[in-house]
Protein backbone atom coordinates (compact mmCIF):
# COMPACT_ATOMS: atom_id res chain seq x y z
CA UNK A 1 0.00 0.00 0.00
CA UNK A 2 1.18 3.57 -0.61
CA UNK A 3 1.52 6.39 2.27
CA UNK A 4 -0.56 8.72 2.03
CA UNK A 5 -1.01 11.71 4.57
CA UNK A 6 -2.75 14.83 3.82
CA UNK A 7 -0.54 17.07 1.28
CA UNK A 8 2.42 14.25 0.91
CA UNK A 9 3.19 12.62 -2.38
CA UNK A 10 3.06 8.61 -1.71
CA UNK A 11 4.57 6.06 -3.80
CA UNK A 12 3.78 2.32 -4.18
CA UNK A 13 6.36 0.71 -2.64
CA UNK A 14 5.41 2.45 0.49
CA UNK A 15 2.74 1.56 3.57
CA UNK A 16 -0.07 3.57 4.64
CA UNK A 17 -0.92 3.95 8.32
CA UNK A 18 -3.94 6.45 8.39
CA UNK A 19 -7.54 7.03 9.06
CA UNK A 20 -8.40 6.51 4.97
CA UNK A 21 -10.75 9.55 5.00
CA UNK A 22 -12.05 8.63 1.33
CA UNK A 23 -12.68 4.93 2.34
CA UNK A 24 -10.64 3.75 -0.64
CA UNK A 25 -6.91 3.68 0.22
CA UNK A 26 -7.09 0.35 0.07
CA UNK A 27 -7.48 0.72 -3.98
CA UNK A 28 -4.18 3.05 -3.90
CA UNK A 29 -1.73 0.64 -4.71
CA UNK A 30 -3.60 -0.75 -7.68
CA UNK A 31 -4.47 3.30 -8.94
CA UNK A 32 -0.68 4.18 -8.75
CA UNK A 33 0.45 0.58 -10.76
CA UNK A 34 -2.69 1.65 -13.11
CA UNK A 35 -1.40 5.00 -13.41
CA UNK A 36 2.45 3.70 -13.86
CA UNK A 37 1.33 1.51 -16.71
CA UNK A 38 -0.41 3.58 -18.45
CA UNK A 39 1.47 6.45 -18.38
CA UNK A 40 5.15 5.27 -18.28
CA UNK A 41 6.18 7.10 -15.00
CA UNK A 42 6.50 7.39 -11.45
CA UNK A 43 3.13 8.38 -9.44
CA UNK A 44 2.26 9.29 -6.22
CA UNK A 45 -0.78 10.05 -5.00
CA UNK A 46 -2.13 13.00 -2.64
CA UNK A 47 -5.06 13.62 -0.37
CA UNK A 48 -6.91 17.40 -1.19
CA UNK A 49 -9.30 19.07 0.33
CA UNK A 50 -11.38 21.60 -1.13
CA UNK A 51 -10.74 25.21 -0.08
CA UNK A 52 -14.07 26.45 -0.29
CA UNK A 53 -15.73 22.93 1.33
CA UNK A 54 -13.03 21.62 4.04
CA UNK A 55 -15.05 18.91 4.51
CA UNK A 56 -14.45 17.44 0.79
CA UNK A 57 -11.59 15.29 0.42
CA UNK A 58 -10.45 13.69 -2.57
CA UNK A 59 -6.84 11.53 -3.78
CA UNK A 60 -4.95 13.42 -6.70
CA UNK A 61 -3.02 10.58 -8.41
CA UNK A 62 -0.35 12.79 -10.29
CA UNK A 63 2.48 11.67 -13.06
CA UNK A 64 4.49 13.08 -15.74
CA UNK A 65 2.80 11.97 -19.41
CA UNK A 66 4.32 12.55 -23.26
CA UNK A 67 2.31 12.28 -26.08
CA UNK A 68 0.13 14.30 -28.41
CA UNK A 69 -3.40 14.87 -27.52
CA UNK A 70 -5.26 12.57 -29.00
CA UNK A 71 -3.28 9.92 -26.93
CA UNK A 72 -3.28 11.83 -23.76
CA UNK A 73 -7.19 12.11 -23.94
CA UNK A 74 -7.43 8.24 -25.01
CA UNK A 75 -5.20 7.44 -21.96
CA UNK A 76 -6.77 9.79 -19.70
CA UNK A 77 -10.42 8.23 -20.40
CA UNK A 78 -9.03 4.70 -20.32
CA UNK A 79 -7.24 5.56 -16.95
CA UNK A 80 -11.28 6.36 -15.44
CA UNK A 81 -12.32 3.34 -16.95
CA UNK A 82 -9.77 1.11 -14.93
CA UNK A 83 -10.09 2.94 -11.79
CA UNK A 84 -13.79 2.91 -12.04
CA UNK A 85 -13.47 -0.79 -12.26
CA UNK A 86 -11.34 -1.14 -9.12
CA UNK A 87 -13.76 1.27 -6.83
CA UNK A 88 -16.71 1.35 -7.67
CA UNK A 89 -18.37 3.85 -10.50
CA UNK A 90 -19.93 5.51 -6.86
CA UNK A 91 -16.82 6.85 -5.93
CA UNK A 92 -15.04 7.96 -8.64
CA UNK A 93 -15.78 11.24 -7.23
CA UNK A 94 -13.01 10.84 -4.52
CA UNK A 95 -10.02 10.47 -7.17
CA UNK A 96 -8.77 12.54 -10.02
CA UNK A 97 -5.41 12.22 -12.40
CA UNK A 98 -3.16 15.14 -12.58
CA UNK A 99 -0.75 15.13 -15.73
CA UNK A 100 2.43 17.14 -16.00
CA UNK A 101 2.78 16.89 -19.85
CA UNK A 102 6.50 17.15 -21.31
CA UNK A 103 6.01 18.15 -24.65
């Protein structure tokens, strides 16, 4: 499992030892190997909150991506598809990708 503490990256060799206040850090370790394969890179994952509604929460999975943008968006969509498969379509909400493109 991957650490993950409010604001700090987390990779996947690593071992979480929190409250999991999504209720899906469990599924971290299979996002970030997702993520990895998809996108050729390291990832890490972080836990947001909203600034405007503290109580919203949600796990940023973030790695560096190359392509054009055709492929990007293809990967991008495929990468929801996968993790919608290993949480649940009801709480997709509680994850997003964040790409740093090299172009």
């Amino acid at each position: 499992m991957a650490t993950v503490t409010n604001h700090t990256p987390a990779t996947a060799d690593r071992t979480v030892q929190s409250e999991d206040p999504l209720g899906i850090e469990e599924a971290f370790p299979e996002i970030l190997r997702i993520t990895e394969e998809l996108f050729g890179g390291t990832a890490s994952v972080v836990i947001e909150e909203d600034p405007e509604l503290p109580d919203v929460r949600y796990a940023v999975f973030e790695t560096a991506a190359r392509g054009d943008s055709a492929e990007l968006v293809r990967l991008r969509l495929q990468w929801h598809e996968r993790v919608e498969m290993v949480i649940g379509g009801d709480q997709s909400e509680k994850v997003c990708l964040s790409l740093d493109i090299d172009e």
